[in-house]
N, C-alpha and C. Protein backbone atom coordinates (compact mmCIF):
# COMPACT_ATOMS: atom_id res chain seq x y z
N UNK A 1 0.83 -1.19 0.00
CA UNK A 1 0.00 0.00 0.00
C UNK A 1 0.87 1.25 0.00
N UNK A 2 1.42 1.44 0.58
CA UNK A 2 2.68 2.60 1.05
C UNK A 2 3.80 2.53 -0.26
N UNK A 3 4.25 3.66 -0.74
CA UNK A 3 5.30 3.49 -1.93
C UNK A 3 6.28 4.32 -0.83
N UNK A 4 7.46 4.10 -0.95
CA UNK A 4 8.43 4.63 -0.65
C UNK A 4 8.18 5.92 0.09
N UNK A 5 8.97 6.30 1.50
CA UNK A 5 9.27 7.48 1.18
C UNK A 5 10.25 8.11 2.31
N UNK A 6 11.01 9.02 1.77
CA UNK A 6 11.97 9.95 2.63
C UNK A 6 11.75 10.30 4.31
N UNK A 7 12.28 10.36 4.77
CA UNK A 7 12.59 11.36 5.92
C UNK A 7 11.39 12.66 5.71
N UNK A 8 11.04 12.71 7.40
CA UNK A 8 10.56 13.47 7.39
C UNK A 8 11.67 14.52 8.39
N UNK A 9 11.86 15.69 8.66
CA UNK A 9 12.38 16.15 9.72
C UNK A 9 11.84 16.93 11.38
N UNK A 10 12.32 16.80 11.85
CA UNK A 10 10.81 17.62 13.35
C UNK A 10 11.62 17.44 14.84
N UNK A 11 11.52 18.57 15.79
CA UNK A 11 11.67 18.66 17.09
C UNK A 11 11.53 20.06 17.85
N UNK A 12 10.33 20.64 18.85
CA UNK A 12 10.08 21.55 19.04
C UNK A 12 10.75 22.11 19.99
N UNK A 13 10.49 23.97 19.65
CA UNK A 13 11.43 25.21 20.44
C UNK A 13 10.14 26.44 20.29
N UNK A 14 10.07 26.54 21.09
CA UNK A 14 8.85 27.85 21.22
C UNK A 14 9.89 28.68 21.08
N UNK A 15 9.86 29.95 20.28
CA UNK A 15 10.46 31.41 19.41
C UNK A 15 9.20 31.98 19.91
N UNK A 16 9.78 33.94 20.48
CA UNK A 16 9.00 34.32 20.33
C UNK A 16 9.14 34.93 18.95
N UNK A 17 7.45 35.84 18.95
CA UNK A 17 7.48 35.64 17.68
C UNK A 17 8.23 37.37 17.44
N UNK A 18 8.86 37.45 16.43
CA UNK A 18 9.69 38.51 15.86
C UNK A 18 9.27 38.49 14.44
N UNK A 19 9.11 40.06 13.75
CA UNK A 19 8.74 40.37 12.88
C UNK A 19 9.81 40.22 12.34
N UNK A 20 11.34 40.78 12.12
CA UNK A 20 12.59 40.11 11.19
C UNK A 20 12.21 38.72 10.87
N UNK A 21 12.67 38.29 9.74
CA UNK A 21 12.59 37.19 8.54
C UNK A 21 13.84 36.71 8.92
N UNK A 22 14.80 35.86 8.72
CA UNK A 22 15.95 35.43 8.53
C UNK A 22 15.81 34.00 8.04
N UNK A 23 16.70 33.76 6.70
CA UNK A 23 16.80 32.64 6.57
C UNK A 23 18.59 32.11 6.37
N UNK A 24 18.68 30.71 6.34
CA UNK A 24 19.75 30.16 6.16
C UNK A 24 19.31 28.71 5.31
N UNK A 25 20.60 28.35 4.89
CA UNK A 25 20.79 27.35 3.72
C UNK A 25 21.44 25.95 4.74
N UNK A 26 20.84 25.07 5.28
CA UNK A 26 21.44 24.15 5.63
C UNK A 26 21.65 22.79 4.99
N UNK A 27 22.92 22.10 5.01
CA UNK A 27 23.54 20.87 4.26
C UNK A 27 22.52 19.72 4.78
N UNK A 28 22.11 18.91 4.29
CA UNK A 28 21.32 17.23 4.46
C UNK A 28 21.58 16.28 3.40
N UNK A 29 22.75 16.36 3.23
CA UNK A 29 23.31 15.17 2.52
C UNK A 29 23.07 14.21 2.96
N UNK A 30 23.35 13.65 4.42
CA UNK A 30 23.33 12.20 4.79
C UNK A 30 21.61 11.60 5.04
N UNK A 31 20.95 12.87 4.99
CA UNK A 31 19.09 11.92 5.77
C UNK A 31 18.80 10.93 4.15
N UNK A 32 18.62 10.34 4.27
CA UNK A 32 17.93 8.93 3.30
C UNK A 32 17.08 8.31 4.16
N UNK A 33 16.53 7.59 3.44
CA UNK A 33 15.50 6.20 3.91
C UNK A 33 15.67 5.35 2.82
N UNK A 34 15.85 3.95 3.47
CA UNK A 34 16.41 3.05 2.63
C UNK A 34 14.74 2.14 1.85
N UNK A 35 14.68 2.49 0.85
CA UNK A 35 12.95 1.84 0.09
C UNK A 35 13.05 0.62 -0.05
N UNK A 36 14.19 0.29 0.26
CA UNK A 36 13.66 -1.54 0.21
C UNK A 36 13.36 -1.96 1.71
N UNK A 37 13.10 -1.39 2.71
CA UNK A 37 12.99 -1.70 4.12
C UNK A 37 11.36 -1.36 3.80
N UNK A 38 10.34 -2.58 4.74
CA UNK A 38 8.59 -1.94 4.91
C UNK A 38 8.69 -0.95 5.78
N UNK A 39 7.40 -0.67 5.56
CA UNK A 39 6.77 0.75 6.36
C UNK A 39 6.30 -0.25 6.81
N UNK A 40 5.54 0.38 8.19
CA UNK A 40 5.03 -0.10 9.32
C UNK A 40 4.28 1.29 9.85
N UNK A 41 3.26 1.10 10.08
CA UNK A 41 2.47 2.35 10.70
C UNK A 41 1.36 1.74 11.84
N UNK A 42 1.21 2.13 12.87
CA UNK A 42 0.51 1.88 13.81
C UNK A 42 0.18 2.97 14.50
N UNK A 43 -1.34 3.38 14.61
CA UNK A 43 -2.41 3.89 14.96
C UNK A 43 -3.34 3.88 15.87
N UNK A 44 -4.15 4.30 16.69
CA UNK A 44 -5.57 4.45 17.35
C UNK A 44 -6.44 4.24 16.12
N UNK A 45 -6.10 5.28 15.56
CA UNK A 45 -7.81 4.57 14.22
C UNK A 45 -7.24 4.81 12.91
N UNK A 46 -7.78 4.52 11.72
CA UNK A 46 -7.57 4.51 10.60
C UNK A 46 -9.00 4.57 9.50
N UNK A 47 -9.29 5.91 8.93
CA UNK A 47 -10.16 6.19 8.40
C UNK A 47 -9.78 6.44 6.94
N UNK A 48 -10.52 5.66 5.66
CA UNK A 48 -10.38 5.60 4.47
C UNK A 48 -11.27 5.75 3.57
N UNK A 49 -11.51 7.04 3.13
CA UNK A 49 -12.32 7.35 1.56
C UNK A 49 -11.19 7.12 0.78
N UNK A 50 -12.12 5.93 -0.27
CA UNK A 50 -12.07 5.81 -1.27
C UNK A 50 -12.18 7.02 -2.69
N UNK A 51 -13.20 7.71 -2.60
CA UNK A 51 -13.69 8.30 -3.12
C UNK A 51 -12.78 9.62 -3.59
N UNK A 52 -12.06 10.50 -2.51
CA UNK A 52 -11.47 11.61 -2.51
C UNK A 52 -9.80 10.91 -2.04
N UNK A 53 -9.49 9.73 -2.45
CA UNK A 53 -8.19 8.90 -2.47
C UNK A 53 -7.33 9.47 -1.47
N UNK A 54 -8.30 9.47 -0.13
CA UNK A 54 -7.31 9.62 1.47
C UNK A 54 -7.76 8.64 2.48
N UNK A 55 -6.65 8.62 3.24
CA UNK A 55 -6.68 7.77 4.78
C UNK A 55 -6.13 9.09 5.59
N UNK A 56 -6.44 8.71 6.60
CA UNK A 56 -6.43 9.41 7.62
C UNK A 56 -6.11 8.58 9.06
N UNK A 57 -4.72 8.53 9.52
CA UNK A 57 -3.76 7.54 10.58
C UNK A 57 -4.40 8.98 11.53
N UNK A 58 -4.73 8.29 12.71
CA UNK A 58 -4.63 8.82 14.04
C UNK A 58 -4.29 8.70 15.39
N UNK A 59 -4.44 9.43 16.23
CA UNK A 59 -3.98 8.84 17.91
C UNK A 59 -2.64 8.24 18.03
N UNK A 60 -1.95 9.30 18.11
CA UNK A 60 -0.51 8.40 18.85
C UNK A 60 0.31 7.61 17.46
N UNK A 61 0.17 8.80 15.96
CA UNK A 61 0.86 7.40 15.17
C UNK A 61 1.92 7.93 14.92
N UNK A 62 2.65 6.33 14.58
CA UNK A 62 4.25 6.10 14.45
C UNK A 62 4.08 5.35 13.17
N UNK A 63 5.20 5.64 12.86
CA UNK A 63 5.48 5.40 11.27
C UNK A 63 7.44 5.05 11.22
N UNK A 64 7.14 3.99 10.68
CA UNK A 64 8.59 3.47 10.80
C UNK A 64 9.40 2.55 9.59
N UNK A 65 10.73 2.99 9.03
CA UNK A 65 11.17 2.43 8.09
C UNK A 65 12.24 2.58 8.26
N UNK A 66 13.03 1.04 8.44
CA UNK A 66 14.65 0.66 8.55
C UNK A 66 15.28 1.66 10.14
N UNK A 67 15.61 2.48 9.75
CA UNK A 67 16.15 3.29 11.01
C UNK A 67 15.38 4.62 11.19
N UNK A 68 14.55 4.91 10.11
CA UNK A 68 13.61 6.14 10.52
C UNK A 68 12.32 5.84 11.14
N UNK A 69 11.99 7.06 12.59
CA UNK A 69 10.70 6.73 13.02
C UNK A 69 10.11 8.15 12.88
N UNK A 70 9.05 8.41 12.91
CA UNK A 70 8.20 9.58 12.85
C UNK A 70 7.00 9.32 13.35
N UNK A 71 6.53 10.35 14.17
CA UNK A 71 5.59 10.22 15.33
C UNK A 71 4.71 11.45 15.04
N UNK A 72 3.39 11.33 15.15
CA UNK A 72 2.42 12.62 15.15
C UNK A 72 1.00 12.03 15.55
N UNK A 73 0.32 13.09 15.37
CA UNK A 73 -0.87 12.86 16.41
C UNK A 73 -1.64 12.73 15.33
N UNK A 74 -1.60 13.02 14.06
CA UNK A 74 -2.02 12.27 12.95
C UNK A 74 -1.56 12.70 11.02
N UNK A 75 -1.71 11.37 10.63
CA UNK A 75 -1.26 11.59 9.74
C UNK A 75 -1.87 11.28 8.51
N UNK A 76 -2.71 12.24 7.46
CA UNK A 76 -2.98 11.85 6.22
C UNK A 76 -2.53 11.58 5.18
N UNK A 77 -2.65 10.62 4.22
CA UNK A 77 -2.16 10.09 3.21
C UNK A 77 -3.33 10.22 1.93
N UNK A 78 -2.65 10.84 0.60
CA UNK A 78 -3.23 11.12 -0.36
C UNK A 78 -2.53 10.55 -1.35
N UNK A 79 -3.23 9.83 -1.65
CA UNK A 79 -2.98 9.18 -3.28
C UNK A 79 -3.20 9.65 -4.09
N UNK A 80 -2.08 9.64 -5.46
CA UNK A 80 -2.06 9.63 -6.86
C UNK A 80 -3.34 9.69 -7.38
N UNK A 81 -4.01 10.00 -8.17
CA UNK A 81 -5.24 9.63 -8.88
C UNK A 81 -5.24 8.80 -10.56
N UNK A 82 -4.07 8.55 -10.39
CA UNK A 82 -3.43 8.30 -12.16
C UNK A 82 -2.80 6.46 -11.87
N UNK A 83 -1.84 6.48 -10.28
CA UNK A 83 -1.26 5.50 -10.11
C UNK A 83 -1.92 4.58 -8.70
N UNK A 84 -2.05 5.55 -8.12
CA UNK A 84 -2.99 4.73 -6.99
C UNK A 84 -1.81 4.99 -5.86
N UNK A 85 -0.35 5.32 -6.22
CA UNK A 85 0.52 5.15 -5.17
C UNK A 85 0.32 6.51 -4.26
N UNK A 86 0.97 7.31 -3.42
CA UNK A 86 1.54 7.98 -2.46
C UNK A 86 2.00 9.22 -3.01
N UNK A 87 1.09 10.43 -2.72
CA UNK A 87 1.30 11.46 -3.22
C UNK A 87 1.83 12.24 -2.58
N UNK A 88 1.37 12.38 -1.30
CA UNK A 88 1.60 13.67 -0.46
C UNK A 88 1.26 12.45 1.61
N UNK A 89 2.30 13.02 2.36
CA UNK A 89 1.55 13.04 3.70
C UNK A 89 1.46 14.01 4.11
N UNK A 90 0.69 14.31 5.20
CA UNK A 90 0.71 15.39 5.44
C UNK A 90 0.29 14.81 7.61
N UNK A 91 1.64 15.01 8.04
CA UNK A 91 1.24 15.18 9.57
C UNK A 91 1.22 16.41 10.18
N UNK A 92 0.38 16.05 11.71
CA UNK A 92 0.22 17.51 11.96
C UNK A 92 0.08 16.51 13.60
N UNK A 93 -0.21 17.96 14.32
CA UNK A 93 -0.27 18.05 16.03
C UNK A 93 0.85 17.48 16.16
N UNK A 94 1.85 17.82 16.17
CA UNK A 94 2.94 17.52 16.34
C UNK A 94 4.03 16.59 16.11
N UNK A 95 5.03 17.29 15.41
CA UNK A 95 5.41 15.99 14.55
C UNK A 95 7.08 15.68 14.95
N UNK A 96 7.24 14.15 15.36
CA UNK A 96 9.05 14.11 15.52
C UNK A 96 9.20 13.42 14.55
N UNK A 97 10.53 13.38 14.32
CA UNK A 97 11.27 12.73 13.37
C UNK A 97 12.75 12.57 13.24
N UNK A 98 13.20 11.19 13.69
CA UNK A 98 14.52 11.16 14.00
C UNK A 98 15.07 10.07 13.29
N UNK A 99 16.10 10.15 12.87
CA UNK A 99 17.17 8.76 12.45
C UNK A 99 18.34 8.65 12.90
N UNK A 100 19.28 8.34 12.92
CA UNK A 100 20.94 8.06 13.62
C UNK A 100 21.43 9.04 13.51
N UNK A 101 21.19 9.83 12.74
CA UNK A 101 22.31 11.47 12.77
C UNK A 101 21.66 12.71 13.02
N UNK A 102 20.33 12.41 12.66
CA UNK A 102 19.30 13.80 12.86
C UNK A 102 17.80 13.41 13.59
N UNK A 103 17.59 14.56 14.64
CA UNK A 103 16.22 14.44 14.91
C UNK A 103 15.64 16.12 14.93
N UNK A 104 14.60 16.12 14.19
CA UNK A 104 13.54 17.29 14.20
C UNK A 104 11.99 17.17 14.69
N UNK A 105 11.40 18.07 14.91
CA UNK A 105 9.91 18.80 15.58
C UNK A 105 9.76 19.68 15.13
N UNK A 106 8.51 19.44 14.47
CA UNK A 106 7.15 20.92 14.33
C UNK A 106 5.74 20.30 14.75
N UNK A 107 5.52 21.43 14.50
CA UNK A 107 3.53 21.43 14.97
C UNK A 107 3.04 20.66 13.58
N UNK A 108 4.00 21.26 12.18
CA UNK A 108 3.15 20.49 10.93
C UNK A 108 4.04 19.51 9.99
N UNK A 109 4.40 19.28 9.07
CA UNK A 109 5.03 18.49 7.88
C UNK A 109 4.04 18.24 6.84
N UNK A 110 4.61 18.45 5.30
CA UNK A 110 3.40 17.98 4.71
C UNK A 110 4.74 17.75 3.67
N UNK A 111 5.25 16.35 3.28
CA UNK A 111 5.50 15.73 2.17
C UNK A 111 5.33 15.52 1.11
N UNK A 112 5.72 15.98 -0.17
CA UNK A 112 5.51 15.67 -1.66
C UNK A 112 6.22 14.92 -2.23
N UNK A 113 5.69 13.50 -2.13
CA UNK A 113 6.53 12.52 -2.78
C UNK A 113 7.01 12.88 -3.83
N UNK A 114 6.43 13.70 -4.69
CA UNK A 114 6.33 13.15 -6.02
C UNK A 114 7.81 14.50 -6.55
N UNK A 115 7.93 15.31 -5.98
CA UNK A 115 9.09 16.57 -5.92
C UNK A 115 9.93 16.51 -5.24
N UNK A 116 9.64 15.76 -3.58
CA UNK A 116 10.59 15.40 -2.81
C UNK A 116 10.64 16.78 -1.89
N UNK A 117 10.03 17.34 -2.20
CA UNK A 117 9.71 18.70 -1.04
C UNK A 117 9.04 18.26 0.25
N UNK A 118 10.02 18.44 1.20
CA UNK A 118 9.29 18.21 3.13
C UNK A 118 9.12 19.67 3.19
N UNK A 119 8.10 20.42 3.57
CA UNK A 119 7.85 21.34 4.42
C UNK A 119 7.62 21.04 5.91
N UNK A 120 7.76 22.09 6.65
CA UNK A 120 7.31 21.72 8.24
C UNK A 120 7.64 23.14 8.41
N UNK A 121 6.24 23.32 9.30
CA UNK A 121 6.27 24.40 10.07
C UNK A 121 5.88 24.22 11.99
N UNK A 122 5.71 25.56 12.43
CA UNK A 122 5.59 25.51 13.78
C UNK A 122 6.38 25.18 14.41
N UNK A 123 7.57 26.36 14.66
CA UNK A 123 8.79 25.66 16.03
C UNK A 123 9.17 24.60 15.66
N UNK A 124 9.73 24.50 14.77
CA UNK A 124 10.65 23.87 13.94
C UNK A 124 11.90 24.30 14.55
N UNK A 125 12.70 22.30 14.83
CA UNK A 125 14.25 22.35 15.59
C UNK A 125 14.69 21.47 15.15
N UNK A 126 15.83 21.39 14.38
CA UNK A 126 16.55 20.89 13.84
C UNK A 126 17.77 20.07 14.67
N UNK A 127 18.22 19.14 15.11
CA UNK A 127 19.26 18.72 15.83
C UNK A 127 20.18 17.57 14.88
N UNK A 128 21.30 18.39 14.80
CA UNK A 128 22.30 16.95 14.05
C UNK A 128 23.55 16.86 15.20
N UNK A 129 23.64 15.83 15.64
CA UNK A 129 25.03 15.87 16.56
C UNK A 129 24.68 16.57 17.83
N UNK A 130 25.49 17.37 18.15
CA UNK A 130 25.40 18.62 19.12
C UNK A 130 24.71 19.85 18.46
N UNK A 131 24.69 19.86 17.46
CA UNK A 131 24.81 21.47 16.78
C UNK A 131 22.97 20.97 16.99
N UNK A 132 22.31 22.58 16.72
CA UNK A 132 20.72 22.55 16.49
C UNK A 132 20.36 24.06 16.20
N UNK A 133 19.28 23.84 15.59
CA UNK A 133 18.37 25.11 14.23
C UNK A 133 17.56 25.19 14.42
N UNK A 134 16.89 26.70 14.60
CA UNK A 134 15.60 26.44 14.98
C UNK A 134 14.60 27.74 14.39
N UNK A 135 13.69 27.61 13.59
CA UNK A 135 13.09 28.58 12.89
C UNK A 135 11.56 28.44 12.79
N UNK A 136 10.66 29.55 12.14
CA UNK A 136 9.37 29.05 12.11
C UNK A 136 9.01 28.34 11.28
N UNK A 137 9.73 27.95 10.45
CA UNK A 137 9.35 26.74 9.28
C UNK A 137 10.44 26.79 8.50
N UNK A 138 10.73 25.06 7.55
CA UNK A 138 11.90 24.56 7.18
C UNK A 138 11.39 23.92 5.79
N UNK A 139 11.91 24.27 4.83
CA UNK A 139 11.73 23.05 3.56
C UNK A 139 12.78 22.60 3.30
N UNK A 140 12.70 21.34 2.95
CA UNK A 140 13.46 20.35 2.63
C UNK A 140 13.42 19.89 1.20
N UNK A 141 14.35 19.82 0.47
CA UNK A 141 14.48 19.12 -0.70
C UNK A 141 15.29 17.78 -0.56
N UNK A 142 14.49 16.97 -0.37
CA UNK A 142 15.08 15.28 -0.12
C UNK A 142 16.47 14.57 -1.00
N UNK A 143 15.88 15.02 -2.17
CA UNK A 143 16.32 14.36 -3.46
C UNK A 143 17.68 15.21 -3.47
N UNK A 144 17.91 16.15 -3.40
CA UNK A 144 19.33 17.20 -3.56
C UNK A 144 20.04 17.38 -2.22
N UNK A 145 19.44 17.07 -1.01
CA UNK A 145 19.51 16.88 0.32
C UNK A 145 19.77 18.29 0.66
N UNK A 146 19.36 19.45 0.78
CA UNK A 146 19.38 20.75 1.40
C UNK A 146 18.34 21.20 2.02
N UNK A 147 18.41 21.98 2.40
CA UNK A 147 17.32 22.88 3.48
C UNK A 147 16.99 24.50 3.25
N UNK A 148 15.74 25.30 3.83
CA UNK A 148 16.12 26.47 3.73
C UNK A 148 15.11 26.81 5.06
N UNK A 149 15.61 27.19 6.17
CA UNK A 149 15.11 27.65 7.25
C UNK A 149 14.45 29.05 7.30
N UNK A 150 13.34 29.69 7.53
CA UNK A 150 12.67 30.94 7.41
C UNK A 150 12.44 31.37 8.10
N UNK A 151 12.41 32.65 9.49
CA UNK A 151 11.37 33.03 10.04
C UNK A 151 12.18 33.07 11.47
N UNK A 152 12.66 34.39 12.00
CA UNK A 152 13.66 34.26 13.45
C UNK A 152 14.56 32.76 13.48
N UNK A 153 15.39 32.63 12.86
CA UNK A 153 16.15 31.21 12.95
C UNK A 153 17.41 31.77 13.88
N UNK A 154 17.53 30.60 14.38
CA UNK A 154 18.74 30.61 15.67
C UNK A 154 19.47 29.38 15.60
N UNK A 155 20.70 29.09 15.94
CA UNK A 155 21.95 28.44 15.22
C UNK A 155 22.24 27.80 16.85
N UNK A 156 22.80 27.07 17.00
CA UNK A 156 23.84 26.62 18.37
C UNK A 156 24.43 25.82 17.31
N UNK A 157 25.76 25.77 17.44
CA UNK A 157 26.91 24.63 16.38
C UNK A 157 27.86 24.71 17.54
N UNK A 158 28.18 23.11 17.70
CA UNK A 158 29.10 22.96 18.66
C UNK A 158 30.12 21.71 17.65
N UNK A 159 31.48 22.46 17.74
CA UNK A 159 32.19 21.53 17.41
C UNK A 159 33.14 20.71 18.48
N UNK A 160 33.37 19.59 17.52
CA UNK A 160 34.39 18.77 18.43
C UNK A 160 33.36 17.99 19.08
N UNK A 161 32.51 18.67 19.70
CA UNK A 161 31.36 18.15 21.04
C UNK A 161 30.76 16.47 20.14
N UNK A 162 31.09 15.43 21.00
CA UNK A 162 30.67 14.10 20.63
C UNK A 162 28.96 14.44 21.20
């Protein structure tokens, strides 16, 4: 049922809010998800029109593939209308998302398989290593592995630090 898909990123920081904009360009070369590993998703409920080609994962779901897990309070899935596969997710009420080198939080994420664009907004925190980022919303380009952080962003980079 599930076609492939990327990393999501997520881990929350309440900002107040500041009218200055600031953005930065951050490196994500290493986030992958390996597509020959299953998905696994487990839920409180699971609601499916046919009709308007969505499900709707709720209560407490986790979503898991090879070494990536991602957690939100729910998560919709929209299908293709041409292929039947995996168009877009879109989680929300809060979303983590961690693998061996990176873990992030926001309030949203909404995935485009099909471009490879992660958005996430809401106190959006970025953590790789020691170092961590934190802005009002982050897009991700999967496929080219970069970032572009928007909105009061704040930096901690610690080197050396294991």
């Amino acid at each position: 049922m599930f076609r492939t898909f990327a990393p999501f990123l997520l881990m929350a920081l309440v900002l107040l809010p500041l009218a200055a904009r600031a953005q930065t360009n951050i490196d994500l070369g290493g986030i992958r998800a390996d597509p020959s590993q299953p998905v696994e998703v487990t839920a409180d409920s699971l609601s499916v029109d046919q009709a308007s080609r969505r499900a709707v994962f709720s209560g407490d779901v986790v979503i898991g593939q090879g070494d990536l897990r991602i957690g939100a309070g729910s998560v919709e899935v929209v299908y293709d209308e041409e292929t039947g596969q995996i168009a877009r997710l879109i989680a929300s009420d809060g979303v983590t998302f961690v693998t061996a080198t990176e873990a992030a939080e926001a309030q949203r994420a909404d995935y485009d398989l099909i471009t490879g664009i992660l958005s996430l907004s809401g106190d959006v925190l970025l953590t790789q290593g020691a170092s961590a980022l934190s802005a009002d919303a982050m897009t991700v380009n999967l496929n080219a592995g970069t970032a572009v952080m928007e909105g009061r962003v704040r930096t901690v980079f610690r080197q050396g630090a294991e």
